[in-house]
C-alpha atoms as a PDB file:
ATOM      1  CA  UNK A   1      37.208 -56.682 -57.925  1.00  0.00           C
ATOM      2  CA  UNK A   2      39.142 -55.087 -54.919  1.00  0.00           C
ATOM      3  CA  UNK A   3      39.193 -51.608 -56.740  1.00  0.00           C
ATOM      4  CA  UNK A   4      35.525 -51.830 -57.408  1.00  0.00           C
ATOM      5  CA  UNK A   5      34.959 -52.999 -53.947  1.00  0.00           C
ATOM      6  CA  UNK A   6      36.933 -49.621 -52.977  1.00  0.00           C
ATOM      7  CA  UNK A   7      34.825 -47.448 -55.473  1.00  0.00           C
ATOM      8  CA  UNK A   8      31.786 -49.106 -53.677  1.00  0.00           C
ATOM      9  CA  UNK A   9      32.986 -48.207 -50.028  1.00  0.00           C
ATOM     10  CA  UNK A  10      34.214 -44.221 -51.367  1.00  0.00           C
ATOM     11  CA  UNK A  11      30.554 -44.106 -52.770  1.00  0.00           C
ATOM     12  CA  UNK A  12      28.744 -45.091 -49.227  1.00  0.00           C
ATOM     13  CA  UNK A  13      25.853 -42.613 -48.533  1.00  0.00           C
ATOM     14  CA  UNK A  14      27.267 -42.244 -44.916  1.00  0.00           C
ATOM     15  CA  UNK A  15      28.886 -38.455 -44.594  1.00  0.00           C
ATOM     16  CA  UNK A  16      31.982 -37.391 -42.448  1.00  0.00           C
ATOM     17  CA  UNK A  17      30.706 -36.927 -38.816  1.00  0.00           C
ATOM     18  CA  UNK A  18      32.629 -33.368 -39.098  1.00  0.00           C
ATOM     19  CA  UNK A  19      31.388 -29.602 -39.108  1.00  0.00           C
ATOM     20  CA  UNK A  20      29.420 -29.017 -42.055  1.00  0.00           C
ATOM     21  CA  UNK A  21      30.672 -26.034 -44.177  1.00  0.00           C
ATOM     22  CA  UNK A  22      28.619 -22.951 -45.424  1.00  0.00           C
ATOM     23  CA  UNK A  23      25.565 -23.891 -47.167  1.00  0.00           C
ATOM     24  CA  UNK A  24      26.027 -22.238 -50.880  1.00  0.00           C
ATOM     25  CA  UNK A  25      29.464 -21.116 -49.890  1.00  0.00           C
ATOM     26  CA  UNK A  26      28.060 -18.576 -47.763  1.00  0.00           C
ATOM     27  CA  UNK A  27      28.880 -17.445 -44.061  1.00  0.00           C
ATOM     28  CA  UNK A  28      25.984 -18.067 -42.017  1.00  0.00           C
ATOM     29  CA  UNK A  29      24.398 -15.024 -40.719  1.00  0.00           C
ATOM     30  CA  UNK A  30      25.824 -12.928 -43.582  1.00  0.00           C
ATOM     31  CA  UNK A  31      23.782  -9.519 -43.657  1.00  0.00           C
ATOM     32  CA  UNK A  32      25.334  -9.090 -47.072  1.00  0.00           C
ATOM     33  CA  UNK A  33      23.725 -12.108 -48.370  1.00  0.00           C
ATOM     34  CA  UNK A  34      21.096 -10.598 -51.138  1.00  0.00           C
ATOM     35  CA  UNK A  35      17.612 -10.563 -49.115  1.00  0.00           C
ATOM     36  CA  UNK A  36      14.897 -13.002 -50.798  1.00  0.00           C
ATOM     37  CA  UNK A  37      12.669 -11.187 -53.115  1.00  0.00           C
ATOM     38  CA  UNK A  38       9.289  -9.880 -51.724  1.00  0.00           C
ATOM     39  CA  UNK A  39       5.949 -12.002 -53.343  1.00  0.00           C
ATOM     40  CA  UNK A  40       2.172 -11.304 -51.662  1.00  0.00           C
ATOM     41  CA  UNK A  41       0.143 -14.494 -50.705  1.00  0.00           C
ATOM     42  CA  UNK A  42      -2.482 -15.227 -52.738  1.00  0.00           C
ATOM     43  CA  UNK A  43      -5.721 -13.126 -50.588  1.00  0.00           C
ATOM     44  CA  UNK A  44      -7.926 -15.854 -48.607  1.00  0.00           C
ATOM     45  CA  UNK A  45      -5.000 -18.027 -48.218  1.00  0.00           C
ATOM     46  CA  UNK A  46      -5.148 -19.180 -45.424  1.00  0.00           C
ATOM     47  CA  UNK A  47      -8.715 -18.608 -44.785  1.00  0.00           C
ATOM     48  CA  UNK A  48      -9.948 -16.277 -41.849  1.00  0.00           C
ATOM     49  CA  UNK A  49     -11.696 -19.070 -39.925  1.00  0.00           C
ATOM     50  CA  UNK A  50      -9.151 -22.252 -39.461  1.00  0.00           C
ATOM     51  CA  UNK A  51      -9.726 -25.291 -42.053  1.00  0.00           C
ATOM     52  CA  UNK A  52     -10.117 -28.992 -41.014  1.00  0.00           C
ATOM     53  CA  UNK A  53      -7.662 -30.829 -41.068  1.00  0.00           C
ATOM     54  CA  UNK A  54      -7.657 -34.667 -42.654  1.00  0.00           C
ATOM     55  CA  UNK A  55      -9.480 -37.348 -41.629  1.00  0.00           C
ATOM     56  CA  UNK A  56      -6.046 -38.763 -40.918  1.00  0.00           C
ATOM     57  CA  UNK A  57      -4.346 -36.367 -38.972  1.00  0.00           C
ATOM     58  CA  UNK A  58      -3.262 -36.295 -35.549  1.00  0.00           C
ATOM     59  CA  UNK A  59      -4.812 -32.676 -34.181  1.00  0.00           C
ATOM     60  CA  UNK A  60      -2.529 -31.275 -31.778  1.00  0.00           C
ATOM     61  CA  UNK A  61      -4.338 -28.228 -31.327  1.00  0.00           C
ATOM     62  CA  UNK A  62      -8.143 -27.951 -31.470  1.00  0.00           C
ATOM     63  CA  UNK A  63      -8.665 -23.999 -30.263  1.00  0.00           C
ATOM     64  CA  UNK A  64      -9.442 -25.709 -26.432  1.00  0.00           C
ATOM     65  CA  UNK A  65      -6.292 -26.875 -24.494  1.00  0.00           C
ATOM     66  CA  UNK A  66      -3.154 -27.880 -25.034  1.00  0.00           C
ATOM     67  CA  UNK A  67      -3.113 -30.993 -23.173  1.00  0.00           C
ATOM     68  CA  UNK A  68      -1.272 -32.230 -26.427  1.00  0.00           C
ATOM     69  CA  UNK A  69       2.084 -30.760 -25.260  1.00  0.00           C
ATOM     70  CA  UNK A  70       4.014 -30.772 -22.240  1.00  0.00           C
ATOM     71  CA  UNK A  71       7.094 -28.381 -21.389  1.00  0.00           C
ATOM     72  CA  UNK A  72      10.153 -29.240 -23.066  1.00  0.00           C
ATOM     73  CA  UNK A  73      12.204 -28.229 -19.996  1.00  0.00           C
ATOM     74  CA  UNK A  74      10.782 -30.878 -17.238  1.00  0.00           C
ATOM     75  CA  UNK A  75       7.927 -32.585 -18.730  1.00  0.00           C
ATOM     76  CA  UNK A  76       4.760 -30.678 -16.678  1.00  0.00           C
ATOM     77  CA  UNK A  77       1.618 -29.495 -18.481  1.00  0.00           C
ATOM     78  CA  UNK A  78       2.267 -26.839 -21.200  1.00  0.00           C
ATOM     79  CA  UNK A  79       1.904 -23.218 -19.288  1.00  0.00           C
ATOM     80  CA  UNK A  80       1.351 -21.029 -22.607  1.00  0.00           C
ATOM     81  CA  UNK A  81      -1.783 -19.159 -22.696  1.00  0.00           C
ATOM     82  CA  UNK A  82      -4.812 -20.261 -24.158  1.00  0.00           C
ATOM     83  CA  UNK A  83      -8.234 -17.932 -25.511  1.00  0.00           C
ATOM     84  CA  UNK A  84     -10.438 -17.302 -28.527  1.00  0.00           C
ATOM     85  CA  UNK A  85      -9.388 -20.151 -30.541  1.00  0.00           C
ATOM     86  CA  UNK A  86      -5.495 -19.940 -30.416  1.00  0.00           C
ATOM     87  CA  UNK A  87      -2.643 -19.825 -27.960  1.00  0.00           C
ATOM     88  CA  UNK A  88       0.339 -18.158 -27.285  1.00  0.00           C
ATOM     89  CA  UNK A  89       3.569 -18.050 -26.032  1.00  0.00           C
ATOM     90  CA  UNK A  90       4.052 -16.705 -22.279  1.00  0.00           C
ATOM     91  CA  UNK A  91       7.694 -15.278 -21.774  1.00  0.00           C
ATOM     92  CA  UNK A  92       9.724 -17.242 -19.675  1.00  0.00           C
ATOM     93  CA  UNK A  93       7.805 -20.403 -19.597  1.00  0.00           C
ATOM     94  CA  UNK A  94      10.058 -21.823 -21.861  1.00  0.00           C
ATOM     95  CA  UNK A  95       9.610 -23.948 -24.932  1.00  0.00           C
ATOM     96  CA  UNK A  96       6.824 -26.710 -25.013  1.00  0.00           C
ATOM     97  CA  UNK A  97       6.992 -30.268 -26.956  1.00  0.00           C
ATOM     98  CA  UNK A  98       4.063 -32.775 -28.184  1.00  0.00           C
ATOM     99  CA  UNK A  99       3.779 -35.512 -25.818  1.00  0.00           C
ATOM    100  CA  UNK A 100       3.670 -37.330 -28.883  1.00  0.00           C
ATOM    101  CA  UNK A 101       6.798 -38.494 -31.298  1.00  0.00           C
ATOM    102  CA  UNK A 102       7.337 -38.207 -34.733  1.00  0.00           C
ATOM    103  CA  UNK A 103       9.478 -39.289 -37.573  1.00  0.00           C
ATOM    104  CA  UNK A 104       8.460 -38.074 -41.092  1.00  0.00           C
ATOM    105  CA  UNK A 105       5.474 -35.774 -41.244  1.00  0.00           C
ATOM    106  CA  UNK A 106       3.515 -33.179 -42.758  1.00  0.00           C
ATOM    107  CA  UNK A 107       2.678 -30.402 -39.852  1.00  0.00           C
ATOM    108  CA  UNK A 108       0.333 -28.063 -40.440  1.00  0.00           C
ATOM    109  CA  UNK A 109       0.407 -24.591 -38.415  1.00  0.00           C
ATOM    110  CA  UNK A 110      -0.924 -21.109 -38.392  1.00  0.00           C
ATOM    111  CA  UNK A 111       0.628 -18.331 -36.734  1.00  0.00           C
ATOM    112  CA  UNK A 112       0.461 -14.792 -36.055  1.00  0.00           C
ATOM    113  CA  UNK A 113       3.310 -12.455 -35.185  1.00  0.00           C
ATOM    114  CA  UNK A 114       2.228  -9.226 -32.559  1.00  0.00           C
ATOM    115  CA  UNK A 115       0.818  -5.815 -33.518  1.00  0.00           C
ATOM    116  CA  UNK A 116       1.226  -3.375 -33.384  1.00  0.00           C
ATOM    117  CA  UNK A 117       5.134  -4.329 -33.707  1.00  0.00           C
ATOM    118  CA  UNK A 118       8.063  -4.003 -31.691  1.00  0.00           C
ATOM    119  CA  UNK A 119      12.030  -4.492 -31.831  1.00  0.00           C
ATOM    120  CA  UNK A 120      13.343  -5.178 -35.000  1.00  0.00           C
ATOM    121  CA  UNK A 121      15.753  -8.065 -36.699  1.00  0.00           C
ATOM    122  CA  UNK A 122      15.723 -11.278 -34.639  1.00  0.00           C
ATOM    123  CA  UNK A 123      13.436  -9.679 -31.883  1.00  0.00           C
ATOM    124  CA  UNK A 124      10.861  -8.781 -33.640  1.00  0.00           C
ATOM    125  CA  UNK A 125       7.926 -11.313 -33.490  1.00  0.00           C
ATOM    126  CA  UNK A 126      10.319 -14.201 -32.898  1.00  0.00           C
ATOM    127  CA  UNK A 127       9.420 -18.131 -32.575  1.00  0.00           C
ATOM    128  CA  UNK A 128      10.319 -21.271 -34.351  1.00  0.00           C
ATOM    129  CA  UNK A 129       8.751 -24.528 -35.372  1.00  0.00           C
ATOM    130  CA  UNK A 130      11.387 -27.642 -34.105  1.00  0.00           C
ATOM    131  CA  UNK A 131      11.483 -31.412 -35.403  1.00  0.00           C
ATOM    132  CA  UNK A 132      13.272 -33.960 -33.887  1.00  0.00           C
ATOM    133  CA  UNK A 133      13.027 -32.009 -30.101  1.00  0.00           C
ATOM    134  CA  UNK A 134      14.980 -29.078 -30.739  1.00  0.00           C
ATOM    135  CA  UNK A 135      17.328 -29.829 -33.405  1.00  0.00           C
ATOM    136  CA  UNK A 136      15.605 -28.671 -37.166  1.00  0.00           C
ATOM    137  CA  UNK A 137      14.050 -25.368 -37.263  1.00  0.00           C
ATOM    138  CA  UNK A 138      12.228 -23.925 -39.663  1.00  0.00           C
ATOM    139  CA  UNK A 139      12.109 -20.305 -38.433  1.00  0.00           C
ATOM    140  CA  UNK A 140       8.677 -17.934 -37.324  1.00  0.00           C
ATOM    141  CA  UNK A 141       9.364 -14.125 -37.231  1.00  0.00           C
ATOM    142  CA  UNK A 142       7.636 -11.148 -38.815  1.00  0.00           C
ATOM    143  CA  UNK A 143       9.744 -10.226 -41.710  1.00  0.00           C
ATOM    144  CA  UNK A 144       6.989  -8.349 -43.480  1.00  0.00           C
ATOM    145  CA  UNK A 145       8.513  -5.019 -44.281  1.00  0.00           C
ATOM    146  CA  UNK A 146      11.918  -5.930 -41.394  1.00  0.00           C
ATOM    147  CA  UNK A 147      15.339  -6.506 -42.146  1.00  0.00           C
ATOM    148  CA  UNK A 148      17.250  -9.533 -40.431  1.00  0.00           C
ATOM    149  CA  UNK A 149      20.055 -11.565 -41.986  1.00  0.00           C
ATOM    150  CA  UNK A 150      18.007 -13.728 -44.958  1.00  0.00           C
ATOM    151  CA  UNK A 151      19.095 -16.999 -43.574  1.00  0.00           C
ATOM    152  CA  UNK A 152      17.062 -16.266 -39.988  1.00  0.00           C
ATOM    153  CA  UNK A 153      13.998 -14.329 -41.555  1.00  0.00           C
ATOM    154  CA  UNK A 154      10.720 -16.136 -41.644  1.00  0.00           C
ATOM    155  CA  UNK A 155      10.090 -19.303 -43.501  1.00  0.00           C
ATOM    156  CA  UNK A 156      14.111 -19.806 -43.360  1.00  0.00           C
ATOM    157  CA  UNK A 157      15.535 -23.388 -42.597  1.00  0.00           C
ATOM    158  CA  UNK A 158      17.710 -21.235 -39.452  1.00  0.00           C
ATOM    159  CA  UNK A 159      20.851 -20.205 -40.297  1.00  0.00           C
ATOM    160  CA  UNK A 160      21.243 -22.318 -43.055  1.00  0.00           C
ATOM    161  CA  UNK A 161      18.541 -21.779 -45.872  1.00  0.00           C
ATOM    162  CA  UNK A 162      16.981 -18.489 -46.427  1.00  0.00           C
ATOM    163  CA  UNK A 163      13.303 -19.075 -47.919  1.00  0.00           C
ATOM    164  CA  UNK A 164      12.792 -19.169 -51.951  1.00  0.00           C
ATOM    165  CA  UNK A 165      10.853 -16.063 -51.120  1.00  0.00           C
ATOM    166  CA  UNK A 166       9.022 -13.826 -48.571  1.00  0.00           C
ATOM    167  CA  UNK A 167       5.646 -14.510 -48.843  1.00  0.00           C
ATOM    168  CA  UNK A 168       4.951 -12.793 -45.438  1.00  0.00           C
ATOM    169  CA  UNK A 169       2.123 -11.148 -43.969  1.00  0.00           C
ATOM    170  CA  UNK A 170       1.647  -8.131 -42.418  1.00  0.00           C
ATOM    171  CA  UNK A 171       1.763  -8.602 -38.786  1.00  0.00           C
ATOM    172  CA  UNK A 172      -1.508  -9.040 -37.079  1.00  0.00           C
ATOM    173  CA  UNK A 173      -2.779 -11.205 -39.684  1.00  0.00           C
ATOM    174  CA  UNK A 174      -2.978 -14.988 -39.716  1.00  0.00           C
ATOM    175  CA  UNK A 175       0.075 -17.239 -41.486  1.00  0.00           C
ATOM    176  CA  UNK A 176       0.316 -20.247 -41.771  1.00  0.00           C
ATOM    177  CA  UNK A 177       3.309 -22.810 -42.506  1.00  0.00           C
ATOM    178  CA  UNK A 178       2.384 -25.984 -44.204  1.00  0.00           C
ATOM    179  CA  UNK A 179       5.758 -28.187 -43.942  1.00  0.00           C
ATOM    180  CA  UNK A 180       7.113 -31.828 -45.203  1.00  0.00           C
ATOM    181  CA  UNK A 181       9.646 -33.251 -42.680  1.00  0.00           C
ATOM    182  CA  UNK A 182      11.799 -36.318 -43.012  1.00  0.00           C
ATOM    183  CA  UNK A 183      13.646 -37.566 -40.166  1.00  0.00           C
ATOM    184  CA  UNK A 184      17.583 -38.123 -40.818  1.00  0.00           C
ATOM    185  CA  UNK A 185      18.636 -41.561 -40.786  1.00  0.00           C
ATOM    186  CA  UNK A 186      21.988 -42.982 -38.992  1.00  0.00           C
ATOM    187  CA  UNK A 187      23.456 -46.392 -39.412  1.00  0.00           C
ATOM    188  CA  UNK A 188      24.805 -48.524 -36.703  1.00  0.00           C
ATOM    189  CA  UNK A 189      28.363 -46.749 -35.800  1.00  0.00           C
ATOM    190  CA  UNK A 190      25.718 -43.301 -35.311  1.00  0.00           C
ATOM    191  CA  UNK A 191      27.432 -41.878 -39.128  1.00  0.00           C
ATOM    192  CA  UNK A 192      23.924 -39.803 -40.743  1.00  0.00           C
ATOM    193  CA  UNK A 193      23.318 -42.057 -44.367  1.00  0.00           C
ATOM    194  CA  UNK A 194      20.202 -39.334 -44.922  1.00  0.00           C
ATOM    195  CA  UNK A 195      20.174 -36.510 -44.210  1.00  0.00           C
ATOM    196  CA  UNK A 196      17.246 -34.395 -42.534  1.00  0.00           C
ATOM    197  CA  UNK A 197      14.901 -32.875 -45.780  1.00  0.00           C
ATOM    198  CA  UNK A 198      12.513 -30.106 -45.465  1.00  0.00           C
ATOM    199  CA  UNK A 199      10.217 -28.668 -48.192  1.00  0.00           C
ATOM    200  CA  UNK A 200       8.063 -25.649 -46.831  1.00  0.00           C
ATOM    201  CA  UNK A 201       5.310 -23.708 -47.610  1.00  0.00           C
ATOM    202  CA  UNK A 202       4.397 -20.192 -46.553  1.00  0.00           C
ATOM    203  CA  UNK A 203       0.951 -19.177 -46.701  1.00  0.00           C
ATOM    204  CA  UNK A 204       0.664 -21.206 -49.917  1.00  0.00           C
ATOM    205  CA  UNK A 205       4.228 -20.052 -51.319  1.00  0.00           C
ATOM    206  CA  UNK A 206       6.779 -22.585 -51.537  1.00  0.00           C
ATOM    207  CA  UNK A 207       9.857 -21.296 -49.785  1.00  0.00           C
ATOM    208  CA  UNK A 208      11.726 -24.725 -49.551  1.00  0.00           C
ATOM    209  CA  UNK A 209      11.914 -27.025 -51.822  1.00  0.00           C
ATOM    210  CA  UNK A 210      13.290 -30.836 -50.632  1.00  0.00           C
ATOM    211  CA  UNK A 211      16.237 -29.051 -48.347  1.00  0.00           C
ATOM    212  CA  UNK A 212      18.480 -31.075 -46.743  1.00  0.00           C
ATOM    213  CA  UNK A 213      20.214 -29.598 -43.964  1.00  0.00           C
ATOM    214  CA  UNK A 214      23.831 -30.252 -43.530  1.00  0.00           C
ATOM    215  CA  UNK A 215      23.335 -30.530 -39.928  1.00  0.00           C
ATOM    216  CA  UNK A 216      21.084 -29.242 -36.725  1.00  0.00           C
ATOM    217  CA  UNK A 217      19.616 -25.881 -37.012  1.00  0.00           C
ATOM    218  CA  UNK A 218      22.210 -23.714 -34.595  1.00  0.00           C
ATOM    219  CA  UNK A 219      22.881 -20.291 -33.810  1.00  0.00           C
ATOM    220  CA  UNK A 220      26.128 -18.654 -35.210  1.00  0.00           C
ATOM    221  CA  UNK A 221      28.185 -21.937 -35.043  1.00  0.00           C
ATOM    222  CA  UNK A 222      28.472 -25.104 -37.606  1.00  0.00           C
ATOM    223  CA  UNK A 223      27.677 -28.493 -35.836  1.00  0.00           C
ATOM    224  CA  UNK A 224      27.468 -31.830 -37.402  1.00  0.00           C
ATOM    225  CA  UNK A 225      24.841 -34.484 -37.234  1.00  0.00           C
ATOM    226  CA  UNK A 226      24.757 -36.966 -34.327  1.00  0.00           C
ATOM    227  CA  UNK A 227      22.852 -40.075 -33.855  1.00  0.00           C
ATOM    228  CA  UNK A 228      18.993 -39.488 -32.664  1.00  0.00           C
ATOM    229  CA  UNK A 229      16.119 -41.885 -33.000  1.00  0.00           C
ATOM    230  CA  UNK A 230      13.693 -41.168 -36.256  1.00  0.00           C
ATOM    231  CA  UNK A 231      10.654 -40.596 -33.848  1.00  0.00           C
ATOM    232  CA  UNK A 232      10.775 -37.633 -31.596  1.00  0.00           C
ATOM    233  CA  UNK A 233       8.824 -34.587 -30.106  1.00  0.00           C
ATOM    234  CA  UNK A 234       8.141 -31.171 -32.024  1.00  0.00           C
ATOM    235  CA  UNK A 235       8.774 -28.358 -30.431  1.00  0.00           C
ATOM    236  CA  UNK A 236       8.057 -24.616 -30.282  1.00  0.00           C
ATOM    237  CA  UNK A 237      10.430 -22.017 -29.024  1.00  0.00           C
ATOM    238  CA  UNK A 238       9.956 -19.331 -26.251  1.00  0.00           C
ATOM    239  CA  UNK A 239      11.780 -16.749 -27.932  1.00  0.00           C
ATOM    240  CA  UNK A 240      10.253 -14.043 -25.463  1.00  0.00           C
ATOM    241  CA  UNK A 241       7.554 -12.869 -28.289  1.00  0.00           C
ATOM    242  CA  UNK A 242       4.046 -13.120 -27.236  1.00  0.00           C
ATOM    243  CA  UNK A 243       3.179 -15.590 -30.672  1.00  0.00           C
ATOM    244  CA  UNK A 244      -0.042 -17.001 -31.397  1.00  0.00           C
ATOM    245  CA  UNK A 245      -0.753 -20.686 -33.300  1.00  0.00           C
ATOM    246  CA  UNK A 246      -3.583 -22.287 -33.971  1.00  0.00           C
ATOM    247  CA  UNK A 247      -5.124 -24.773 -36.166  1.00  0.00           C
ATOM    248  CA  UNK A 248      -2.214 -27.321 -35.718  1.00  0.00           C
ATOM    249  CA  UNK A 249      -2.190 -30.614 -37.120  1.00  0.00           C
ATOM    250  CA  UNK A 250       0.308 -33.535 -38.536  1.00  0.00           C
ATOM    251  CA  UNK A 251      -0.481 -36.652 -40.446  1.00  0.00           C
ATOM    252  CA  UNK A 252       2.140 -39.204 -40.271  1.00  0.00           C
ATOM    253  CA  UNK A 253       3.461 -40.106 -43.266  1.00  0.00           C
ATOM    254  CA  UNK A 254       4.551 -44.019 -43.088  1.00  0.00           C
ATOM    255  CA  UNK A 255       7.303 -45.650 -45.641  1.00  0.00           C
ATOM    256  CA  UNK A 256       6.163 -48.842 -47.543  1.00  0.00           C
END
């Protein structure tokens, strides 16, 4: 009984609160890493003029205002730029959050890197799309026809995952990310007994399939997970790019 009682403890779902290693054995940010091979979006997909969402979502952009999110720095109304349906990121006004929390969801976003182009690598047509505040990125950049290391190009779980595929599009043109989040889950002593699962779509190519990072989304350094409630703000970054988005939408998607 005791040494089944062990086996029972050594097979706990709860992981080592300690830096995560290289996903696939890989160093992160490896330039060397064989690029994701190229596949073009089915035509039409998504459609020129924005879909509806469900009649259960929660619409947290409509093509009017953005009184749906508030700066992520201090909490004031959201000062990107609004017009003709869509809005976009103003350098230096720093990222901006929904005002409303979330734990597992599907988001729905379209996006739309600048043309004519400029800058190449990570500073060409950069963004991201957060969960959980600004902790699980799934990454926005034009990578249609630029090189950048494969774990940072677009549709990439950042510097972890590279996509399945680059199913980008030209930039200029409308993209859109339809994504399947699931909130990691931490017991009572704050050790992670689920870890954070992504499976992503990229204008109707699945990139990700049922991910799970080994930890927050970070830039050229390992962390581990640390205890966060399930329900928090998304977030999307200021990476100095003038980005569009439009057409964005979750639905909540609530455990028995």
């Amino acid at each position: 009984m005791r040494i089944a009682a062990l086996l029972l403890i050594a097979a706990s779902p709860a992981f080592a609160q300690t830096p995560p290693p290289d996903p696939e054995g890989i160093p992160q940010h490896d330039l060397n890493r064989p690029p994701p091979r190229v596949v073009m979006p089915v035509a039409g997909v998504p459609a020129a003029v924005p879909g509806l969402p469900p009649s259960d979502a929660v619409v947290l952009f409509d093509g009017k205002d953005l009184s749906a999110w508030k700066s992520q720095k201090d909490g004031s109304p959201a000062a990107w730029k609004v017009e003709n349906g869509y809005f976009e990121v103003v350098k230096g006004k720093g990222a901006i959050e929904t005002r409303q929390s979330f734990a597992d969801v599907q988001l729905h976003i379209e996006w739309m890197t600048p043309t004519p182009p400029t800058g190449e690598s990570q500073g060409r047509g950069n963004s991201g799309v957060f969960f959980a505040g600004s902790r699980y990125e799934v990454q926005v950049l034009d990578s249609y026809e630029s090189k950048t290391y494969p774990d940072g190009q677009a549709g990439s779980l950042y510097g972890q995952f590279p996509p399945l595929v680059n199913a980008s599009r030209p930039p200029g043109e409308w993209q859109a990310y339809d994504i399947a989040y699931e909130a990691p889950r931490f017991d009572a002593a704050g050790a992670v007994t689920k870890r954070a699962r992504l499976t992503v779509f990229h204008n109707g190519v699945l990139v990700q399939h049922a991910r799970e990072l080994i930890g927050p989304t970070t830039n050229k350094v390992r962390t581990p997970y640390s205890a966060h409630p399930e329900a928090l703000p998304m977030s999307l970054q200021d990476h100095g790019n003038p980005i569009r988005f439009r057409n964005v939408w979750v639905r909540e998607l609530k455990r028995p």
